[in-house]
C-alpha atoms as a PDB file:
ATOM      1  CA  UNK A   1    -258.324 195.574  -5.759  1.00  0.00           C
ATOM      2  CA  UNK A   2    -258.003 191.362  -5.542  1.00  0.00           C
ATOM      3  CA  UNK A   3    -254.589 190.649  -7.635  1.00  0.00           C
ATOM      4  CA  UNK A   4    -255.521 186.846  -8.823  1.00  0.00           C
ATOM      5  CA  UNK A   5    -252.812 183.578  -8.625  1.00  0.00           C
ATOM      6  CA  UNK A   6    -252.735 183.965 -12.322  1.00  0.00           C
ATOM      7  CA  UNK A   7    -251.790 187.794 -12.319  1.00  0.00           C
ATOM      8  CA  UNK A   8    -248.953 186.762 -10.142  1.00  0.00           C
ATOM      9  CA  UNK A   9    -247.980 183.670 -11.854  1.00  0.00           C
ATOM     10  CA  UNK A  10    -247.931 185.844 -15.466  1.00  0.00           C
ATOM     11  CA  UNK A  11    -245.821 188.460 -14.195  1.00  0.00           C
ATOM     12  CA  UNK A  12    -243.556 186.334 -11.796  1.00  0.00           C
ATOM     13  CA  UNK A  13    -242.557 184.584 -15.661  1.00  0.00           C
ATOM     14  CA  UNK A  14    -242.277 187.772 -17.199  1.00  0.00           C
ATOM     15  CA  UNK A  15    -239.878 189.292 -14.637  1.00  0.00           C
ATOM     16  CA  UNK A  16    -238.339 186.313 -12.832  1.00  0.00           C
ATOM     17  CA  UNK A  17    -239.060 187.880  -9.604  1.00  0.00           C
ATOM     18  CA  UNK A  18    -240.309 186.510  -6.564  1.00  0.00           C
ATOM     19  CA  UNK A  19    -243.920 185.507  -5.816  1.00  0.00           C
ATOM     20  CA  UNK A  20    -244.097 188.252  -3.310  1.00  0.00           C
ATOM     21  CA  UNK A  21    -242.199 190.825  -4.718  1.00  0.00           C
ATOM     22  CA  UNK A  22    -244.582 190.399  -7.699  1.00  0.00           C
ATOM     23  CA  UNK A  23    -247.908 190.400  -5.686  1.00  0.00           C
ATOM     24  CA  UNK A  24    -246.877 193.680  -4.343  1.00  0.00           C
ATOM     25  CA  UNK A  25    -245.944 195.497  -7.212  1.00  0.00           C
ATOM     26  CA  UNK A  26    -249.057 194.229  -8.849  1.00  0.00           C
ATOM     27  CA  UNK A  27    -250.908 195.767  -5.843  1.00  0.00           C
ATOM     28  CA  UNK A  28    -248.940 198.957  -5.538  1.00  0.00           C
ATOM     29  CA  UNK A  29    -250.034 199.517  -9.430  1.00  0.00           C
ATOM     30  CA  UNK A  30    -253.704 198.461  -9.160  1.00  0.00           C
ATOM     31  CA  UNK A  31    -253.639 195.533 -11.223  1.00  0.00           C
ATOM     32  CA  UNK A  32    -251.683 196.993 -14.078  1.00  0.00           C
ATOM     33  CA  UNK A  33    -249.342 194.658 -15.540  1.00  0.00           C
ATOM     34  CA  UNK A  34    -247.185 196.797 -17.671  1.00  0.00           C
ATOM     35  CA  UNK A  35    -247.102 199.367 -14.429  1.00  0.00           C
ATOM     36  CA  UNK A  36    -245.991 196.422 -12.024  1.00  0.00           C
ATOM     37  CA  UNK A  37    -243.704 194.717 -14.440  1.00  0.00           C
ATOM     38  CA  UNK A  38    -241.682 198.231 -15.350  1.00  0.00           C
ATOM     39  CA  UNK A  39    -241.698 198.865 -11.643  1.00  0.00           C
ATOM     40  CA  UNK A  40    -239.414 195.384 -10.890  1.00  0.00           C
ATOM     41  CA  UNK A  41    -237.239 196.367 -13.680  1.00  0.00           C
ATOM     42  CA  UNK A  42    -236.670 199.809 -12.111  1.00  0.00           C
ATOM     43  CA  UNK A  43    -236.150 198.294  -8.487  1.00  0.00           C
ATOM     44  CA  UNK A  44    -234.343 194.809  -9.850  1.00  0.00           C
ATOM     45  CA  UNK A  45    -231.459 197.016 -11.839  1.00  0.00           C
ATOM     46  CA  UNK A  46    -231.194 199.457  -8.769  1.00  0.00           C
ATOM     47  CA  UNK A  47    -230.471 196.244  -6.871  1.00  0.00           C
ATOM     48  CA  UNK A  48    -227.788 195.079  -9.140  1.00  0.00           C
ATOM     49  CA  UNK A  49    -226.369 198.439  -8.977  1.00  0.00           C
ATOM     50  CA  UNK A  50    -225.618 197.535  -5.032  1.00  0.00           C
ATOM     51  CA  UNK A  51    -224.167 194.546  -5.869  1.00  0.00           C
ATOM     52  CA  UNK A  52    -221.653 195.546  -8.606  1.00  0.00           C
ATOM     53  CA  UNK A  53    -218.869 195.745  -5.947  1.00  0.00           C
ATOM     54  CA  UNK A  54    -219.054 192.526  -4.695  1.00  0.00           C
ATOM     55  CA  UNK A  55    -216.477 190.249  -6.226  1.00  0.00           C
ATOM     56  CA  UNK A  56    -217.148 187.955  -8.605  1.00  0.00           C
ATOM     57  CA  UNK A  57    -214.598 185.141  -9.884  1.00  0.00           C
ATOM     58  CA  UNK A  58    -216.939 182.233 -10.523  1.00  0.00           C
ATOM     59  CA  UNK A  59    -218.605 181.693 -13.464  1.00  0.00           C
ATOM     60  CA  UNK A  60    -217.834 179.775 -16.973  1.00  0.00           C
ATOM     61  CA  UNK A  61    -215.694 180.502 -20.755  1.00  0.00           C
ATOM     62  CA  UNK A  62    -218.022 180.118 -23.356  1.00  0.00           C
ATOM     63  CA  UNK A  63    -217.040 179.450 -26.738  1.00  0.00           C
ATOM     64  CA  UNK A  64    -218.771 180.023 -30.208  1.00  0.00           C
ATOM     65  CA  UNK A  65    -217.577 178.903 -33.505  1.00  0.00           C
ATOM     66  CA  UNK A  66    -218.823 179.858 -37.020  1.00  0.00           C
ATOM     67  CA  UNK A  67    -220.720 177.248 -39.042  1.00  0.00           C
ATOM     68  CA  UNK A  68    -217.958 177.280 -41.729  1.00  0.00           C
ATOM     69  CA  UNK A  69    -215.283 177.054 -38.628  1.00  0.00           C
ATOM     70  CA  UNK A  70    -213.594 179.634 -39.615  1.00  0.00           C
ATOM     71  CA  UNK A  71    -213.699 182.340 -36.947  1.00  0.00           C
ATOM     72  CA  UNK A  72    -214.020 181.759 -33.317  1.00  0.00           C
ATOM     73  CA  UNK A  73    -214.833 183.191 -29.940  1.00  0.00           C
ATOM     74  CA  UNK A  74    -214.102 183.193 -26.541  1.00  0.00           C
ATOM     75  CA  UNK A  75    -215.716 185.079 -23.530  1.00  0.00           C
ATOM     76  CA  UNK A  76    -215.398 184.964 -19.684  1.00  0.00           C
ATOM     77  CA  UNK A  77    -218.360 185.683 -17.506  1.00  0.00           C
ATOM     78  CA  UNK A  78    -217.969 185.747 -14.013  1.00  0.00           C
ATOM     79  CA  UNK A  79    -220.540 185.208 -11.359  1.00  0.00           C
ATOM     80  CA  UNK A  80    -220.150 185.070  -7.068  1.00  0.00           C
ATOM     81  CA  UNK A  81    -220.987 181.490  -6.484  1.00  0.00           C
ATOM     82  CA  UNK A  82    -220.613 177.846  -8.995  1.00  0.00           C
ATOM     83  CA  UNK A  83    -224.025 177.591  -7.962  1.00  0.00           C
ATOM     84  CA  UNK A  84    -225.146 180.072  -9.792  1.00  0.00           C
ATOM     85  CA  UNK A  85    -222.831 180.131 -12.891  1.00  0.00           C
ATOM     86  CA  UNK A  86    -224.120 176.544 -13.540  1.00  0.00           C
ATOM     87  CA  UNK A  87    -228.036 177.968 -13.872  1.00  0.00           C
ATOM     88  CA  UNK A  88    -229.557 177.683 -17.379  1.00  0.00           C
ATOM     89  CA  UNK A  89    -230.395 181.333 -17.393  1.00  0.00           C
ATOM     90  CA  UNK A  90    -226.874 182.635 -16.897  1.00  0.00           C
ATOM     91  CA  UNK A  91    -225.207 179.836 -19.461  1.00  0.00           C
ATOM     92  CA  UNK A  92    -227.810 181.477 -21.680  1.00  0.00           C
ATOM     93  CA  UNK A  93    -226.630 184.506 -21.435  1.00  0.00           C
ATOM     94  CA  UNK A  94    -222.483 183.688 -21.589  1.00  0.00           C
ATOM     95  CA  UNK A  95    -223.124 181.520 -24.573  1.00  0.00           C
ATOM     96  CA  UNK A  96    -225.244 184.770 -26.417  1.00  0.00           C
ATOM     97  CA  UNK A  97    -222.236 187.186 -25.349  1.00  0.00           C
ATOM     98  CA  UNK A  98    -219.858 184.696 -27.040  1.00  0.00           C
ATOM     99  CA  UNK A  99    -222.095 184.674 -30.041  1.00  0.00           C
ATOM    100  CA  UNK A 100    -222.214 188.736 -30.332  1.00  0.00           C
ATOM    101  CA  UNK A 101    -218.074 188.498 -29.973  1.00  0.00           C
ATOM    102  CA  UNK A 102    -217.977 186.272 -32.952  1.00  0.00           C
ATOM    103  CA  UNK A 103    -221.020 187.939 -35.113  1.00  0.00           C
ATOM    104  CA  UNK A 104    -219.494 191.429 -34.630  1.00  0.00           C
ATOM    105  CA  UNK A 105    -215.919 191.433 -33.788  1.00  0.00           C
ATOM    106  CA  UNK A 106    -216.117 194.637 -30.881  1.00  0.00           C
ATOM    107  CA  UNK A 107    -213.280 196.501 -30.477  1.00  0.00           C
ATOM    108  CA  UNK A 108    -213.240 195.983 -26.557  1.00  0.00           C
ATOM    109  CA  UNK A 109    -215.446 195.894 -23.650  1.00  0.00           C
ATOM    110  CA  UNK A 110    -217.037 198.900 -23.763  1.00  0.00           C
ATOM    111  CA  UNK A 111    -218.312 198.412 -26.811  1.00  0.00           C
ATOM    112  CA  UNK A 112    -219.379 194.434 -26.622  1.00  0.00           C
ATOM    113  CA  UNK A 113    -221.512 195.829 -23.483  1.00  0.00           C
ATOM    114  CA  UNK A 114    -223.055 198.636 -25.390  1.00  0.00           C
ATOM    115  CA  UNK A 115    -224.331 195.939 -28.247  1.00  0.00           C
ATOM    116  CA  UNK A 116    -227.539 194.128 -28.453  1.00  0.00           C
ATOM    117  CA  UNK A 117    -227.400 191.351 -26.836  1.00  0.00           C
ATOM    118  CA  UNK A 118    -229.659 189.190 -29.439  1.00  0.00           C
ATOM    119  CA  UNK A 119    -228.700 191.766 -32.509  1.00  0.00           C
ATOM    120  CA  UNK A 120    -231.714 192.794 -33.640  1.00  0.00           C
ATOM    121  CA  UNK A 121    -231.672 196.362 -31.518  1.00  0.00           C
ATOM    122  CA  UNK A 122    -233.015 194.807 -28.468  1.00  0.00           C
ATOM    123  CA  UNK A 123    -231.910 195.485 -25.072  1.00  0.00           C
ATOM    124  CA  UNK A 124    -227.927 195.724 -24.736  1.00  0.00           C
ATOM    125  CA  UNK A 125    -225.668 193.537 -22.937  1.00  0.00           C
ATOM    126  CA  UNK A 126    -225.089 195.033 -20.135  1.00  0.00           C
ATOM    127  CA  UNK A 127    -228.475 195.619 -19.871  1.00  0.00           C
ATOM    128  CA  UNK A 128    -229.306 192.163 -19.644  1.00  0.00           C
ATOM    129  CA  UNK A 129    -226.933 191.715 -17.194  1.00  0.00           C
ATOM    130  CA  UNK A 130    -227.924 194.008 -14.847  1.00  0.00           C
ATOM    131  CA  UNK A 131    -231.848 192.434 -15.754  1.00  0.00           C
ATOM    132  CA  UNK A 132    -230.036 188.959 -14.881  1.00  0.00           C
ATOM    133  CA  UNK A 133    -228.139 190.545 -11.515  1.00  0.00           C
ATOM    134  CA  UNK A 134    -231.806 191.616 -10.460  1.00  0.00           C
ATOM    135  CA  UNK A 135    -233.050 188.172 -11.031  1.00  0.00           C
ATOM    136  CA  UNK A 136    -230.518 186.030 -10.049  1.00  0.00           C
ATOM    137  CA  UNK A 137    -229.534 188.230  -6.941  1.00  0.00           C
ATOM    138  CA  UNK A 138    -225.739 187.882  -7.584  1.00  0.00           C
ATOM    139  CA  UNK A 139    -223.451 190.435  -9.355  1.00  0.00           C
ATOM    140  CA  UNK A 140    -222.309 189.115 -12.766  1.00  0.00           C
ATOM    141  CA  UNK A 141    -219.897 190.356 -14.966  1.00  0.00           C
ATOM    142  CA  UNK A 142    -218.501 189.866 -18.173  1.00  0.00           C
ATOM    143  CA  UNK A 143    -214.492 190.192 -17.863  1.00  0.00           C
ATOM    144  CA  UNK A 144    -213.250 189.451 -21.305  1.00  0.00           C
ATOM    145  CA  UNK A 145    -213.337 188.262 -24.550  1.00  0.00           C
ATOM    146  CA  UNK A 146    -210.739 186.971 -27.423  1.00  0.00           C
ATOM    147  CA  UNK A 147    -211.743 186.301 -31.314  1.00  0.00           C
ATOM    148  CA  UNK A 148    -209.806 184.253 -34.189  1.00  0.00           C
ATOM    149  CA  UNK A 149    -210.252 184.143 -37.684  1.00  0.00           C
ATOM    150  CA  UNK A 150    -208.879 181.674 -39.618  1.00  0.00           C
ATOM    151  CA  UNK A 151    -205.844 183.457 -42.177  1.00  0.00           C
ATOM    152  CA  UNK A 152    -205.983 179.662 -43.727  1.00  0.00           C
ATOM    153  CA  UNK A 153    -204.785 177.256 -40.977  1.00  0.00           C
ATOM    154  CA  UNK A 154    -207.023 174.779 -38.836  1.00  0.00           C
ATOM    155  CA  UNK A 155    -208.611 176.590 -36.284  1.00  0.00           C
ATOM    156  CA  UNK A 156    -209.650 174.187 -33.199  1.00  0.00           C
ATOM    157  CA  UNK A 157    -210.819 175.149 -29.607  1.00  0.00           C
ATOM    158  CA  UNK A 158    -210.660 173.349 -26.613  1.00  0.00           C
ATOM    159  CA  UNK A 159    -213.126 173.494 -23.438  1.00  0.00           C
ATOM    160  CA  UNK A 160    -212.323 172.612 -20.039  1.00  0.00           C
ATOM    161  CA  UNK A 161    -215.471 172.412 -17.869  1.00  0.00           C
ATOM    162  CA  UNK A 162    -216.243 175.698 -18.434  1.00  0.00           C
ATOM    163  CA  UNK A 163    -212.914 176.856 -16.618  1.00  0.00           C
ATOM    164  CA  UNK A 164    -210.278 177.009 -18.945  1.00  0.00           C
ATOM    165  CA  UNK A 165    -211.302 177.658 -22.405  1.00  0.00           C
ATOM    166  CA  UNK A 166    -208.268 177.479 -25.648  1.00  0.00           C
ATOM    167  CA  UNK A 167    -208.450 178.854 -29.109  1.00  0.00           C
ATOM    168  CA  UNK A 168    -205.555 177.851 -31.548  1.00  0.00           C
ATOM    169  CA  UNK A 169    -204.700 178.314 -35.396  1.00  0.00           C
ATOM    170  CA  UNK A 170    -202.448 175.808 -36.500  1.00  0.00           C
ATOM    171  CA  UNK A 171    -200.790 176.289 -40.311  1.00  0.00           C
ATOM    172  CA  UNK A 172    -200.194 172.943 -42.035  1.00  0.00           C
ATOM    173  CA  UNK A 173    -201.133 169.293 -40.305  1.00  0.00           C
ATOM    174  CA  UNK A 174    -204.525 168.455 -39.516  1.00  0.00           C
ATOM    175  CA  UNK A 175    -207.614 169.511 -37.228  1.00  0.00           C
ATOM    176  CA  UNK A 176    -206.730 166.515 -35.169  1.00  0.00           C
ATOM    177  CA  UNK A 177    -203.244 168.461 -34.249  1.00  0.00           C
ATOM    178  CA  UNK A 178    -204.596 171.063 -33.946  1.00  0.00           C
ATOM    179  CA  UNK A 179    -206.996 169.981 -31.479  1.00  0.00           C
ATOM    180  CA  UNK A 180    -204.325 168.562 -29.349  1.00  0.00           C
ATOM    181  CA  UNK A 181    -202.384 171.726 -29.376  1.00  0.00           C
ATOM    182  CA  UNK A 182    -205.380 173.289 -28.154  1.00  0.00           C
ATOM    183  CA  UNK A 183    -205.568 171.079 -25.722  1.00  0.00           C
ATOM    184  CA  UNK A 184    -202.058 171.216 -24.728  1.00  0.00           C
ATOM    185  CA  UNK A 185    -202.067 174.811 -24.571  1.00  0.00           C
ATOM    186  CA  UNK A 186    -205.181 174.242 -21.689  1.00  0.00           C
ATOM    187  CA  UNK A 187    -202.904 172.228 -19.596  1.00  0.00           C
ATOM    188  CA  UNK A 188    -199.094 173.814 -19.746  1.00  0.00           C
ATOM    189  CA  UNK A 189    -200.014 177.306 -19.889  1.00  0.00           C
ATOM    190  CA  UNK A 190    -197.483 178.614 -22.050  1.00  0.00           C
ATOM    191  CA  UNK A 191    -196.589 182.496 -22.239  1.00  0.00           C
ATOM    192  CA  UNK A 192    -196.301 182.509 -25.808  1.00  0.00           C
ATOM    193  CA  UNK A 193    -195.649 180.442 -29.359  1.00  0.00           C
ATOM    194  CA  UNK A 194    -191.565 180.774 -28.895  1.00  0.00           C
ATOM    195  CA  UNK A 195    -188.514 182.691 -27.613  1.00  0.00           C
ATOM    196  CA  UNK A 196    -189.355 185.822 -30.162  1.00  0.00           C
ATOM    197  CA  UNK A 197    -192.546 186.500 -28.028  1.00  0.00           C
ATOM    198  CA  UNK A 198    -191.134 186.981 -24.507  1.00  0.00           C
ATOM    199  CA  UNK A 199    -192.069 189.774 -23.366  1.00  0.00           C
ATOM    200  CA  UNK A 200    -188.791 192.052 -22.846  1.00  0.00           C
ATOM    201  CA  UNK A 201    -189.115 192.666 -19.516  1.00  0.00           C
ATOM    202  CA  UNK A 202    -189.919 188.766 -18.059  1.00  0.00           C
ATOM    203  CA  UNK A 203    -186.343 188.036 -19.809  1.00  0.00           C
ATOM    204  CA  UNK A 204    -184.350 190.592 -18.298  1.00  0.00           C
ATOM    205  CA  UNK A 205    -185.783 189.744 -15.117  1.00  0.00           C
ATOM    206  CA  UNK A 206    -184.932 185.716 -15.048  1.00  0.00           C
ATOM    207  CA  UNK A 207    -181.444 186.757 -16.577  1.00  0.00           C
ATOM    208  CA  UNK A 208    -181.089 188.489 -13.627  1.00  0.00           C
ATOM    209  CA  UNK A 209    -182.316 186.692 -11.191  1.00  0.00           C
ATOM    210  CA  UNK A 210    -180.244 183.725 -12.505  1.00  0.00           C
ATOM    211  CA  UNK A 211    -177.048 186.027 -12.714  1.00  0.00           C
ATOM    212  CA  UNK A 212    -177.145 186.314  -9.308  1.00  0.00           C
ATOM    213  CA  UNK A 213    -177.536 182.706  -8.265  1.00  0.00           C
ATOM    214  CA  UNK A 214    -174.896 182.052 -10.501  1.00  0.00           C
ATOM    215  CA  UNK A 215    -172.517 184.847  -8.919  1.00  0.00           C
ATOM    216  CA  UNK A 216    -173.154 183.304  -5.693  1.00  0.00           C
ATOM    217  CA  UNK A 217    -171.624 179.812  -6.832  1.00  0.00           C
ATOM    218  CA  UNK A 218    -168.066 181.253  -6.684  1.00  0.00           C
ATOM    219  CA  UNK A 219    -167.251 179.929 -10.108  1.00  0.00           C
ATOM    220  CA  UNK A 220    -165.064 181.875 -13.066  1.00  0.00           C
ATOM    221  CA  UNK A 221    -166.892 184.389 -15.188  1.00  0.00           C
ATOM    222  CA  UNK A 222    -167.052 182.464 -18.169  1.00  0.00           C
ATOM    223  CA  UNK A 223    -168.512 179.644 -15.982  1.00  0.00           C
ATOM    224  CA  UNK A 224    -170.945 181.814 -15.290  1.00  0.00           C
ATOM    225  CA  UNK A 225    -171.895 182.516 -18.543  1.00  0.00           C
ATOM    226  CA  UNK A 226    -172.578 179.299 -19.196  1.00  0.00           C
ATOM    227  CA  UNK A 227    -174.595 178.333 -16.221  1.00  0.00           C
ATOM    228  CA  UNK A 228    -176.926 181.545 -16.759  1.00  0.00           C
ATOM    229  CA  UNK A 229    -177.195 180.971 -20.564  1.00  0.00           C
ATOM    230  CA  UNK A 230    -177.989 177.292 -19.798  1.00  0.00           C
ATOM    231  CA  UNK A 231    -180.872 178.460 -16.782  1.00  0.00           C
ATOM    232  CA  UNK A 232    -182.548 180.691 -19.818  1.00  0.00           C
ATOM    233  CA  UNK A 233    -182.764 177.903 -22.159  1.00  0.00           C
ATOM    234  CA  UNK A 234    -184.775 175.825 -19.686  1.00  0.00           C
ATOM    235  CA  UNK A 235    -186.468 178.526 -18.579  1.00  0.00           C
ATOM    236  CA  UNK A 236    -187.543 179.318 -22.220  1.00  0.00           C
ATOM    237  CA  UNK A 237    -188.466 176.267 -22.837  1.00  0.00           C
ATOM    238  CA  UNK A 238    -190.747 176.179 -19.845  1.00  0.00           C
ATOM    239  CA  UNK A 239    -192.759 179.253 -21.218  1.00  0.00           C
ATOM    240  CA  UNK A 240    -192.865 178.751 -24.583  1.00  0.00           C
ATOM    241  CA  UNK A 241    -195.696 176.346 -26.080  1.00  0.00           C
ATOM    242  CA  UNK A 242    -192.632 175.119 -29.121  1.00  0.00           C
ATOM    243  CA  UNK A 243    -190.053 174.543 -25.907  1.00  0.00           C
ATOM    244  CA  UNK A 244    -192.756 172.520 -23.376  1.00  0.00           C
ATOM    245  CA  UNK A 245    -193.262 168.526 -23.426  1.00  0.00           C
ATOM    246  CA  UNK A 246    -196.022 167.518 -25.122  1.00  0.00           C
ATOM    247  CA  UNK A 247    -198.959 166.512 -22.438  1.00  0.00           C
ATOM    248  CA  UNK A 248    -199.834 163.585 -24.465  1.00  0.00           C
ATOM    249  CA  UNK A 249    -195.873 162.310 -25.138  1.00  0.00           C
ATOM    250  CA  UNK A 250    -193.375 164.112 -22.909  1.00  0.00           C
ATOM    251  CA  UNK A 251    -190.292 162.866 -24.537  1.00  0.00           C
ATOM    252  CA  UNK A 252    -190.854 165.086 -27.549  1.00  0.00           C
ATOM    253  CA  UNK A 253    -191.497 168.886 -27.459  1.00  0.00           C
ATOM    254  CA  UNK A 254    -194.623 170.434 -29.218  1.00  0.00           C
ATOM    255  CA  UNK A 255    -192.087 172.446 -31.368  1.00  0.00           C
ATOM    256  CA  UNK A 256    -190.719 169.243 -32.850  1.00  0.00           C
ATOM    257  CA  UNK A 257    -194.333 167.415 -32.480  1.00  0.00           C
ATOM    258  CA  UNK A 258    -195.015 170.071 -35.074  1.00  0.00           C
ATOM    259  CA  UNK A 259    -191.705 169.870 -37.213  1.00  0.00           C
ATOM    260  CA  UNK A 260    -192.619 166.249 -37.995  1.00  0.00           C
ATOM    261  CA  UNK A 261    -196.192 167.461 -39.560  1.00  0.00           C
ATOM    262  CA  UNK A 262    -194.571 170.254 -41.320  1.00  0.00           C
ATOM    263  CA  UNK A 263    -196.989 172.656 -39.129  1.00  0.00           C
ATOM    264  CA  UNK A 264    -196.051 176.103 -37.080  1.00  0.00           C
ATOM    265  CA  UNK A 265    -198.978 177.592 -34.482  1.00  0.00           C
ATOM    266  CA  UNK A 266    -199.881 180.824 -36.089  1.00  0.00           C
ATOM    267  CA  UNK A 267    -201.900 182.247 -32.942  1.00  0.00           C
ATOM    268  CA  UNK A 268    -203.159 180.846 -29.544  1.00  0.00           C
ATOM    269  CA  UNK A 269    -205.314 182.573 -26.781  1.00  0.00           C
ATOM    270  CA  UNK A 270    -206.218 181.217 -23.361  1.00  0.00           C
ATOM    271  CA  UNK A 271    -208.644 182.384 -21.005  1.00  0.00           C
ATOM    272  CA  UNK A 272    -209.207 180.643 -17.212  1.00  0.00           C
ATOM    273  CA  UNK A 273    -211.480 181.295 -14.967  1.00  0.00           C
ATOM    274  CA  UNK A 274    -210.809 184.243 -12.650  1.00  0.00           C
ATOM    275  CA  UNK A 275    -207.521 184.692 -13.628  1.00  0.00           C
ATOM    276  CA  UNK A 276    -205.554 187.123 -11.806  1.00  0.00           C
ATOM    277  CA  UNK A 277    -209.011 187.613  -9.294  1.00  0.00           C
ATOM    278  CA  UNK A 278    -208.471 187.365  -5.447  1.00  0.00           C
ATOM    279  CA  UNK A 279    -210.364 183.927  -4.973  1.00  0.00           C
ATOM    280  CA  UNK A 280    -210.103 180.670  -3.318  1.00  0.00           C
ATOM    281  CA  UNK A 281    -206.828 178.600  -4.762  1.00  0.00           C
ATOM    282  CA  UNK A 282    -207.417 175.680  -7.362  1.00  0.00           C
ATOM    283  CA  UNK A 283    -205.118 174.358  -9.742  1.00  0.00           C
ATOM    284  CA  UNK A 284    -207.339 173.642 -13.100  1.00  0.00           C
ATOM    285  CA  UNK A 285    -204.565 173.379 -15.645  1.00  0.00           C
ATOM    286  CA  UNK A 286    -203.328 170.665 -13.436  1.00  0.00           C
ATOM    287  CA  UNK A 287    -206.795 168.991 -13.508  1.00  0.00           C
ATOM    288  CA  UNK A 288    -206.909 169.168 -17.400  1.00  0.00           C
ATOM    289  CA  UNK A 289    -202.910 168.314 -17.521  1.00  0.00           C
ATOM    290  CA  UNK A 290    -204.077 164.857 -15.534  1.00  0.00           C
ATOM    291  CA  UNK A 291    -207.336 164.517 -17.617  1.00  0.00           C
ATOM    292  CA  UNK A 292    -205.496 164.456 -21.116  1.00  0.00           C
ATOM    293  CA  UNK A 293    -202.498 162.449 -19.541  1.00  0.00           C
ATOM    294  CA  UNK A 294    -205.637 159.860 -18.981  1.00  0.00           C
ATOM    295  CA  UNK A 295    -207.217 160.103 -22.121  1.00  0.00           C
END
């Protein structure tokens, strides 16, 4: 049978497949649209299916925050290409994963994927990701997620072009402070709050490393001591976000930036972009570093 221009063009904005692709299946099911359109889906999510190995370590952190600003959250959603991740449909889709993090609080991946995506027992997640793999025709995935409620401090957020995205509850001050801690926390990259949360493990191995160097030196044990004891403070106070130089005024610490308001940082959580994914090197937390510096 003759499949009209308008047949196409209806389906085509129902599926988001190509003109051609969408003549055929209309053809394949005589004219039916229902037929043609479930006959896409099938083929579009056995298509994103093949691509699920390829790697993925573009894409953008969107944030969502409640209307009373109380809770917040962060999620990471990674595409193949910028190109791509900057593409209304797949913002769409990060910023509605976000919202489902901070509506219903899942207990991991797994079970974020396995939600509906608008809440209202729709399609899931990863459902519409796959739908938005078969559309898009790159694999997309969505990597992680953090969530913050407010136990009574200012809770503040900070977004970096999409790359680097902050969360931050500050106790005591204001939302402006906490807003530049947020901020800071973007650019230096700290480990953790202070000295009680380094991990174990990441101290034993600087102590060591710095033992040795010091051994080397030739100098009397107590010397020693000394020198390694002294290596550990700076090297705690490179890590943690109460030891670093403020971005905005390096000759004070955030720890005593926050004395002087009578404030302590309850909680912090940073997510950038394809973290820890093999992908082409670029510094962002130096960009933001230079971009607060400026402003």
């Amino acid at each position: 049978m003759a499949i009209s221009a308008a047949q196409v063009k209806e389906l085509r904005q129902r599926t988001g497949c190509g003109m051609m692709e969408c003549k055929k299946a209309l053809v394949e099911s005589d004219g039916d649209m229902e037929a043609a359109a479930e006959a896409l889906r099938k083929s579009g999510l056995a298509k994103a299916d093949k691509k699920a190995g390829r790697v993925a370590s573009e894409g953008i952190i969107a944030i969502e925050i409640s209307g009373d600003g109380k809770t917040a959250a962060m999620v990471e959603v990674n595409s193949e290409t910028d190109f791509v991740a900057k593409k209304d449909e797949f913002v769409n889709f990060a910023r509605a994963v976000a919202r489902r993090v901070l509506e219903s609080d899942p207990a991991d991946i797994d079970a974020l994927l396995a939600m509906p995506l608008a809440g209202d027992g729709g399609e899931t997640i990863d459902e519409a990701r796959r739908n938005l793999v078969a559309t898009i025709g790159e694999n997309i995935t969505v990597r992680r997620f953090a969530r913050m409620e407010s136990s009574g401090g200012n809770l503040a957020s900070y977004l970096h072009g999409g790359r680097i995205g902050v969360l931050v509850e500050v106790q005591g001050g204001d939302a402006a402070l906490a807003k530049d801690i947020a901020m800071h926390v973007a650019a230096s990259k700290p480990v953790c709050i202070d000295e009680s949360g380094v991990p174990k493990q990441l101290l034993d191995k600087e102590k060591e490393i710095f033992s040795a160097q010091a051994e080397a030196s030739g100098k009397p044990a107590d010397i020693i001591e000394k020198m390694v004891q002294g290596r550990l403070r700076k090297f705690l106070g490179e890590i943690t976000l109460v030891g670093q130089p403020f971005v905005k005024d390096p000759d004070q610490t955030v720890g005593k930036l926050l004395d002087k308001a009578g404030a302590t940082v309850k909680a912090f959580e940073r997510l950038e972009l394809g973290e820890g994914i093999e992908k082409k090197s670029e510094n962002f937390a130096e960009e933001v570093m230079a971009q607060v510096k400026g402003g």
